[in-house]
PDB file of N, CA and C in Angstrom:
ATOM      1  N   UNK A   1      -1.051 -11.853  -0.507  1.00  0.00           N
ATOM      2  CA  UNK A   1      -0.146 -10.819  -0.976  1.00  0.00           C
ATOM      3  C   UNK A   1       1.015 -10.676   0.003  1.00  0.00           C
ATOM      4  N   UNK A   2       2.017 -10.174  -0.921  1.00  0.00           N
ATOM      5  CA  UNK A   2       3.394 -10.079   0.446  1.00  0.00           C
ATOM      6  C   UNK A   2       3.901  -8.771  -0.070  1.00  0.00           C
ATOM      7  N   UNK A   3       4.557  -8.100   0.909  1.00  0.00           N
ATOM      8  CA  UNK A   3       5.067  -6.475   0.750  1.00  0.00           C
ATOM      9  C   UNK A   3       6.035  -6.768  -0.786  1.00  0.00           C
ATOM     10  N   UNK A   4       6.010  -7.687  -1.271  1.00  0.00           N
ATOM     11  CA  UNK A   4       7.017  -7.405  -2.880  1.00  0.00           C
ATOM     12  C   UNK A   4       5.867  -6.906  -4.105  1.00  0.00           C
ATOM     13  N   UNK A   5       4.680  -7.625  -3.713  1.00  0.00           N
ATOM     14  CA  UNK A   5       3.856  -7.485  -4.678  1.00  0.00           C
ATOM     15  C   UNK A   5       3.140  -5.989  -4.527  1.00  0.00           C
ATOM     16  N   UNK A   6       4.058  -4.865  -4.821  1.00  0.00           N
ATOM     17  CA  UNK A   6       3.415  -3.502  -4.802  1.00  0.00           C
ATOM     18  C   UNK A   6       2.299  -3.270  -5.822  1.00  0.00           C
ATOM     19  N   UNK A   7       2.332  -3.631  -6.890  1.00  0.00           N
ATOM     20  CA  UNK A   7       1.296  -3.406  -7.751  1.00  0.00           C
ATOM     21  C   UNK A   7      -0.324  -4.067  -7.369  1.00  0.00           C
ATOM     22  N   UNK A   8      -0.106  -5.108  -7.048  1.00  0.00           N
ATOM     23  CA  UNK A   8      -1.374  -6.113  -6.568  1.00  0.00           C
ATOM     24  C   UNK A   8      -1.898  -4.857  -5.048  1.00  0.00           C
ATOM     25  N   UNK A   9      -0.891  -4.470  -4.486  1.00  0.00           N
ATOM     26  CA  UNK A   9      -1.347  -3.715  -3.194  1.00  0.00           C
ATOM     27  C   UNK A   9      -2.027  -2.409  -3.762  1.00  0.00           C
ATOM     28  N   UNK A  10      -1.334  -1.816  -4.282  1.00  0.00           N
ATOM     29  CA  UNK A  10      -1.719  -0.466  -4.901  1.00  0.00           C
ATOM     30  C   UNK A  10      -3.248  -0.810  -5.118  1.00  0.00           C
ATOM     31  N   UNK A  11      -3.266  -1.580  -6.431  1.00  0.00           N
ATOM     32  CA  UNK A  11      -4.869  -1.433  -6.872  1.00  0.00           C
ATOM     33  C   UNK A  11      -5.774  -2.269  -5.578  1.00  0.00           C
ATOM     34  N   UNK A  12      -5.470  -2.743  -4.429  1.00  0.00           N
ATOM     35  CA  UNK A  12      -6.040  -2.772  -3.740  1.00  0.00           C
ATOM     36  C   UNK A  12      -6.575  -1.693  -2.528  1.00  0.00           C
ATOM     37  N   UNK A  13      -5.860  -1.363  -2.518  1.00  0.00           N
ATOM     38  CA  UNK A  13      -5.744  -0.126  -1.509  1.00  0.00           C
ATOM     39  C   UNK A  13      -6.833   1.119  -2.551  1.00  0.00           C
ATOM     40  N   UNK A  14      -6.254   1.349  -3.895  1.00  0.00           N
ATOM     41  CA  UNK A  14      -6.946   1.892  -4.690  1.00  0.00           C
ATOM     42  C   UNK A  14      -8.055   1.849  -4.810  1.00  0.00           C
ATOM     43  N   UNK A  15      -9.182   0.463  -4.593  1.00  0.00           N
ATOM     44  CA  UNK A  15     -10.243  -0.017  -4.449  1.00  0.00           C
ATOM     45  C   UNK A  15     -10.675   0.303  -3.321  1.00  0.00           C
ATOM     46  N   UNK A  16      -9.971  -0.355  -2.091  1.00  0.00           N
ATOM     47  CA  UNK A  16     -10.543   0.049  -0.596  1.00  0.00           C
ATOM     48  C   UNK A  16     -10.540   1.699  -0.384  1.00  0.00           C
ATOM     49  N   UNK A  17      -9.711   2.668  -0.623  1.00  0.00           N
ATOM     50  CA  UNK A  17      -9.998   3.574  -0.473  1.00  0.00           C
ATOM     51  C   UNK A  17      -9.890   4.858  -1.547  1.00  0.00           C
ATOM     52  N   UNK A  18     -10.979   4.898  -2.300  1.00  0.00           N
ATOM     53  CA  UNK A  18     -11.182   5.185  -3.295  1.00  0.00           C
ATOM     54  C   UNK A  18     -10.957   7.043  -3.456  1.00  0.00           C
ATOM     55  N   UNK A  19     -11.638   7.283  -2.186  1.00  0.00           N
ATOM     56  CA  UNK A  19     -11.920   8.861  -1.808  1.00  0.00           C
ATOM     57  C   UNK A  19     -10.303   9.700  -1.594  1.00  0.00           C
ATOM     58  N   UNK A  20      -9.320   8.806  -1.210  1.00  0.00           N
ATOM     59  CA  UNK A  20      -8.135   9.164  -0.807  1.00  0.00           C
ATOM     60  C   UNK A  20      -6.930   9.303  -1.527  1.00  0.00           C
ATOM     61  N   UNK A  21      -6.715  10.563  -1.583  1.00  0.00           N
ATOM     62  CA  UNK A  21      -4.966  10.701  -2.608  1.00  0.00           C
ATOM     63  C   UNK A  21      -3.699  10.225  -1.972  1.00  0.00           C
ATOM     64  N   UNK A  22      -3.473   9.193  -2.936  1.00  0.00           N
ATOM     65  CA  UNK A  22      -2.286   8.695  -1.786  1.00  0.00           C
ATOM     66  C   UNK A  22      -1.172   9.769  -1.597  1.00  0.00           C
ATOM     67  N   UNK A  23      -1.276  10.545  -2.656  1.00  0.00           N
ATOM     68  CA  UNK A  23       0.334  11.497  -2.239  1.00  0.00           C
ATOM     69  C   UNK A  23       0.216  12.021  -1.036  1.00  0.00           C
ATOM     70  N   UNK A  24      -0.865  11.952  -0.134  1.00  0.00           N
ATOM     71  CA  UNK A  24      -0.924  12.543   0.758  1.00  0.00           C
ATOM     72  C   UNK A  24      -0.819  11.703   2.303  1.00  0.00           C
ATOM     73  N   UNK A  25      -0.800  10.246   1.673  1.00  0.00           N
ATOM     74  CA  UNK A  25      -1.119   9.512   2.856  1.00  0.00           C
ATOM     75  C   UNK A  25       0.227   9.551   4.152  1.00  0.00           C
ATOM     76  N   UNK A  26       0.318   9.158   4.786  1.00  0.00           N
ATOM     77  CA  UNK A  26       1.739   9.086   5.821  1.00  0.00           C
ATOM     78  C   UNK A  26       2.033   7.427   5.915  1.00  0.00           C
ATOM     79  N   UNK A  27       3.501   7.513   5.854  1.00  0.00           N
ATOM     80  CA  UNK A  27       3.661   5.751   5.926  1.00  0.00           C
ATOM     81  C   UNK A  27       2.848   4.570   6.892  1.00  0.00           C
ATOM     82  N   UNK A  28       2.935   5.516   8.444  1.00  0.00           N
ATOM     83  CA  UNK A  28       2.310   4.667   9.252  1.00  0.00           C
ATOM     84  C   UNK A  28       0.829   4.726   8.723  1.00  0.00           C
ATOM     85  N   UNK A  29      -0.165   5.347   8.251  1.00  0.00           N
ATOM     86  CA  UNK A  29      -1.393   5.249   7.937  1.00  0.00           C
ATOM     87  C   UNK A  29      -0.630   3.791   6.951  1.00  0.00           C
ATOM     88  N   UNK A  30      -0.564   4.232   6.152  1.00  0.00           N
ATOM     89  CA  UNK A  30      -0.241   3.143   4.689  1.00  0.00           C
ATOM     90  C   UNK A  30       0.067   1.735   5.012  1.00  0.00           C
ATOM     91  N   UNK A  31       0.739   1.792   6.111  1.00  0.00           N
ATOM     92  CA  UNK A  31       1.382   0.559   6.611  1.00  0.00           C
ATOM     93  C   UNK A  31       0.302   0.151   7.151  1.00  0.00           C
ATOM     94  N   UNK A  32      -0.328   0.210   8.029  1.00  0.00           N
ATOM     95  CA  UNK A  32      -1.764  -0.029   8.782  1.00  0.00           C
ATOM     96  C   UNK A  32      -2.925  -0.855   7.143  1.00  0.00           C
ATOM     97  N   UNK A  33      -3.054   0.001   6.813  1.00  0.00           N
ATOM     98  CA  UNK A  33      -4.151   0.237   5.585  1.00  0.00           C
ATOM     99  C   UNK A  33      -3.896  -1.201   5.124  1.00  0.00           C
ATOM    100  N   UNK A  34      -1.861  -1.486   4.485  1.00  0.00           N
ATOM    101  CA  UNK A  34      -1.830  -2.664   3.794  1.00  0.00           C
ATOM    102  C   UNK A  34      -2.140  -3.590   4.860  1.00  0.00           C
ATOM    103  N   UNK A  35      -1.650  -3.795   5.549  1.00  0.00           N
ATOM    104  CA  UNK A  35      -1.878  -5.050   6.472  1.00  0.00           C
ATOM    105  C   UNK A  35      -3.385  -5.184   7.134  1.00  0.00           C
ATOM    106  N   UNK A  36      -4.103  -4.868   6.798  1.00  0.00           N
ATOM    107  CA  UNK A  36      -5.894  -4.663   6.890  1.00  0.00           C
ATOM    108  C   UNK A  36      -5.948  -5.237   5.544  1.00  0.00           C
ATOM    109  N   UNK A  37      -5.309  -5.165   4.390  1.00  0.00           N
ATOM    110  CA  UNK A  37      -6.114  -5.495   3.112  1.00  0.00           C
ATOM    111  C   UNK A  37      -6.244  -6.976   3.150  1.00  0.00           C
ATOM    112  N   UNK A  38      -7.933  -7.628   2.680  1.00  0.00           N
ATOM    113  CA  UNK A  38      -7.759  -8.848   2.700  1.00  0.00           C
ATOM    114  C   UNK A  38      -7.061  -9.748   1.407  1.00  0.00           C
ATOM    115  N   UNK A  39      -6.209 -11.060   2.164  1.00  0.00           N
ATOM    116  CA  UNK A  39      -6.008 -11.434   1.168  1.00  0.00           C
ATOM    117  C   UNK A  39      -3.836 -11.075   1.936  1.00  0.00           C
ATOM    118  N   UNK A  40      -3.740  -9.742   2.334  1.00  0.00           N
ATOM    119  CA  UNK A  40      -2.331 -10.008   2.839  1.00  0.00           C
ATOM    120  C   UNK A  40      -1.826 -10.348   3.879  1.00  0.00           C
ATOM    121  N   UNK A  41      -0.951 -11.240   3.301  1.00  0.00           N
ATOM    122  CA  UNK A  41      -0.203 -12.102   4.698  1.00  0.00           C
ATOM    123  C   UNK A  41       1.345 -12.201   4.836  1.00  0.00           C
ATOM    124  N   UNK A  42       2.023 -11.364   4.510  1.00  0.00           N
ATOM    125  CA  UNK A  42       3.696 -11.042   4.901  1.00  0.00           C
ATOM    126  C   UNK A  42       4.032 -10.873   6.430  1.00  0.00           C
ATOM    127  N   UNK A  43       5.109 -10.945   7.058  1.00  0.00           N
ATOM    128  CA  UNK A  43       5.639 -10.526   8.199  1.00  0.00           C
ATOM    129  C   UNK A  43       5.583  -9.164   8.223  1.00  0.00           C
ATOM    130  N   UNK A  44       5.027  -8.790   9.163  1.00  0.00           N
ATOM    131  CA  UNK A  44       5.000  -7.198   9.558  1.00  0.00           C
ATOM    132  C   UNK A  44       6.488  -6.391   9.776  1.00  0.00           C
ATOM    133  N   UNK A  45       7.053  -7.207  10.165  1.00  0.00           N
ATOM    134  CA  UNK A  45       8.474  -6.641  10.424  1.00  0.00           C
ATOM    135  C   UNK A  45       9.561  -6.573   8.929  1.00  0.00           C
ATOM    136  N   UNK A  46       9.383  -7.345   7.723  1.00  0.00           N
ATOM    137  CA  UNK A  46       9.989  -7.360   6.965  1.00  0.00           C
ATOM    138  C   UNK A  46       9.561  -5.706   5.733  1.00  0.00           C
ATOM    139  N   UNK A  47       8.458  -4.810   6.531  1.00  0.00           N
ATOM    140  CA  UNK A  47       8.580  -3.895   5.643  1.00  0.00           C
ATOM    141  C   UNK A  47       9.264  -2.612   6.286  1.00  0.00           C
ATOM    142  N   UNK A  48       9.813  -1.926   5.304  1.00  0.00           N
ATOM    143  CA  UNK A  48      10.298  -0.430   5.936  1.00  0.00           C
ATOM    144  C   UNK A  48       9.790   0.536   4.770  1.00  0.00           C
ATOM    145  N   UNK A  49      10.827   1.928   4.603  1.00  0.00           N
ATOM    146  CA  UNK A  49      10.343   2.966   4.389  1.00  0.00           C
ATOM    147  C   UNK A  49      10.257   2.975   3.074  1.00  0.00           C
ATOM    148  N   UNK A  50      11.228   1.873   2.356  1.00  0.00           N
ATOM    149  CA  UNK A  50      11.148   1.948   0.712  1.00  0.00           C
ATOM    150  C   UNK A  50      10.212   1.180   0.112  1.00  0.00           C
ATOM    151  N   UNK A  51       9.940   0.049   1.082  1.00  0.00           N
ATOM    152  CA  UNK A  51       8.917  -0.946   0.273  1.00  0.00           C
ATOM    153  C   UNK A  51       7.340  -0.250   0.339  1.00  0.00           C
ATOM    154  N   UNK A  52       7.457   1.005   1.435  1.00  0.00           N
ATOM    155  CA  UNK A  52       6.495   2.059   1.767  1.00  0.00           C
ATOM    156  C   UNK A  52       6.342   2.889   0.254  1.00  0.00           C
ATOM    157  N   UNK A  53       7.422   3.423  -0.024  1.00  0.00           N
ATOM    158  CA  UNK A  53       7.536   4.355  -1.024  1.00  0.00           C
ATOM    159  C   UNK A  53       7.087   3.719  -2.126  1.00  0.00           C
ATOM    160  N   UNK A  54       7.702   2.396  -2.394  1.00  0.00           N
ATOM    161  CA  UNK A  54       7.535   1.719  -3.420  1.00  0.00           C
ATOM    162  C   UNK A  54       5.479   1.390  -3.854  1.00  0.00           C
ATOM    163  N   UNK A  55       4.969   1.146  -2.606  1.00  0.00           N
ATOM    164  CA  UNK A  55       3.760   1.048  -2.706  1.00  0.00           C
ATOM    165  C   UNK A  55       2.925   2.488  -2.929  1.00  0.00           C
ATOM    166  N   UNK A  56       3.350   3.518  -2.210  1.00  0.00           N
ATOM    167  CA  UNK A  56       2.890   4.887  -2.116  1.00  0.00           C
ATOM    168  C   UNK A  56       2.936   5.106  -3.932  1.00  0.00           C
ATOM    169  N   UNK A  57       4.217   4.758  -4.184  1.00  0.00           N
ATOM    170  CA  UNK A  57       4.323   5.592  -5.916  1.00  0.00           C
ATOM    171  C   UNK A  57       3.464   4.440  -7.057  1.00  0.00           C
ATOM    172  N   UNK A  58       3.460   3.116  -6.405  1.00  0.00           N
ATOM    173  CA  UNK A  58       2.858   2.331  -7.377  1.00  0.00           C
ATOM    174  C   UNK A  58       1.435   2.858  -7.568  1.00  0.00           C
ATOM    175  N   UNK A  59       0.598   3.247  -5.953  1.00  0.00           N
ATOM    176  CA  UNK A  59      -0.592   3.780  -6.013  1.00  0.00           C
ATOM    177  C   UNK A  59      -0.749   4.553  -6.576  1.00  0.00           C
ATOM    178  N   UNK A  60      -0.232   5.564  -6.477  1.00  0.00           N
ATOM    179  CA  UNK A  60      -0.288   7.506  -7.215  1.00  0.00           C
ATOM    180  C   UNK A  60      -0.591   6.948  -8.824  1.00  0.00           C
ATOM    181  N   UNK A  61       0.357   5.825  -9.524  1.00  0.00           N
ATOM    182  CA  UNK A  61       0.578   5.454 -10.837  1.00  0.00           C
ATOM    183  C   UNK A  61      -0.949   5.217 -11.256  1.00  0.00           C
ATOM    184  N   UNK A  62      -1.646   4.191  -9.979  1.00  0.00           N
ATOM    185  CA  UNK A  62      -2.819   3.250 -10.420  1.00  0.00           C
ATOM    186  C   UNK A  62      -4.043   4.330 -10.340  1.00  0.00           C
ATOM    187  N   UNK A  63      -4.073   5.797  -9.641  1.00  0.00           N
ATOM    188  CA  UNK A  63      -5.053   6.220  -9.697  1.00  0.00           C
ATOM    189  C   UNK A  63      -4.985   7.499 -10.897  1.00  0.00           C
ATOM    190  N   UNK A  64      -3.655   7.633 -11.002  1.00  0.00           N
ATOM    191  CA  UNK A  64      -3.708   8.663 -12.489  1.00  0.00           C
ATOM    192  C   UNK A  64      -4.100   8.243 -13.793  1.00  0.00           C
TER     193      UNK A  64
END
């Protein structure tokens, strides 16, 4: 997975942490979380605060 593929992340993250509302999460948690998920392998440096958002709102989508 690479920080473009927000949807593939979402329902992963969605899976790994099931108990957790993302509206609540903080970027640096989130950022941590994706780059732990197995399976992703992007440059750490190529994400910032929108490709953050972008994953944060894809999640919120995948658990409503």
């Amino acid at each position: 997975m690479k920080w473009t593929d927000t949807q593939d992340i979402a329902i992963a993250l969605a899976e790994a942490h099931p108990d957790v509302d993302p509206k609540q999460v903080r970027f640096t948690d989130l950022y941590q979380w994706v780059m732990a998920l197995p399976g992703f392998g992007d440059d750490p440096k190529r994400c910032g605060e929108k490709i953050l958002e972008a994953i944060q709102l894809a999640w919120i989508a995948e658990v409503d």
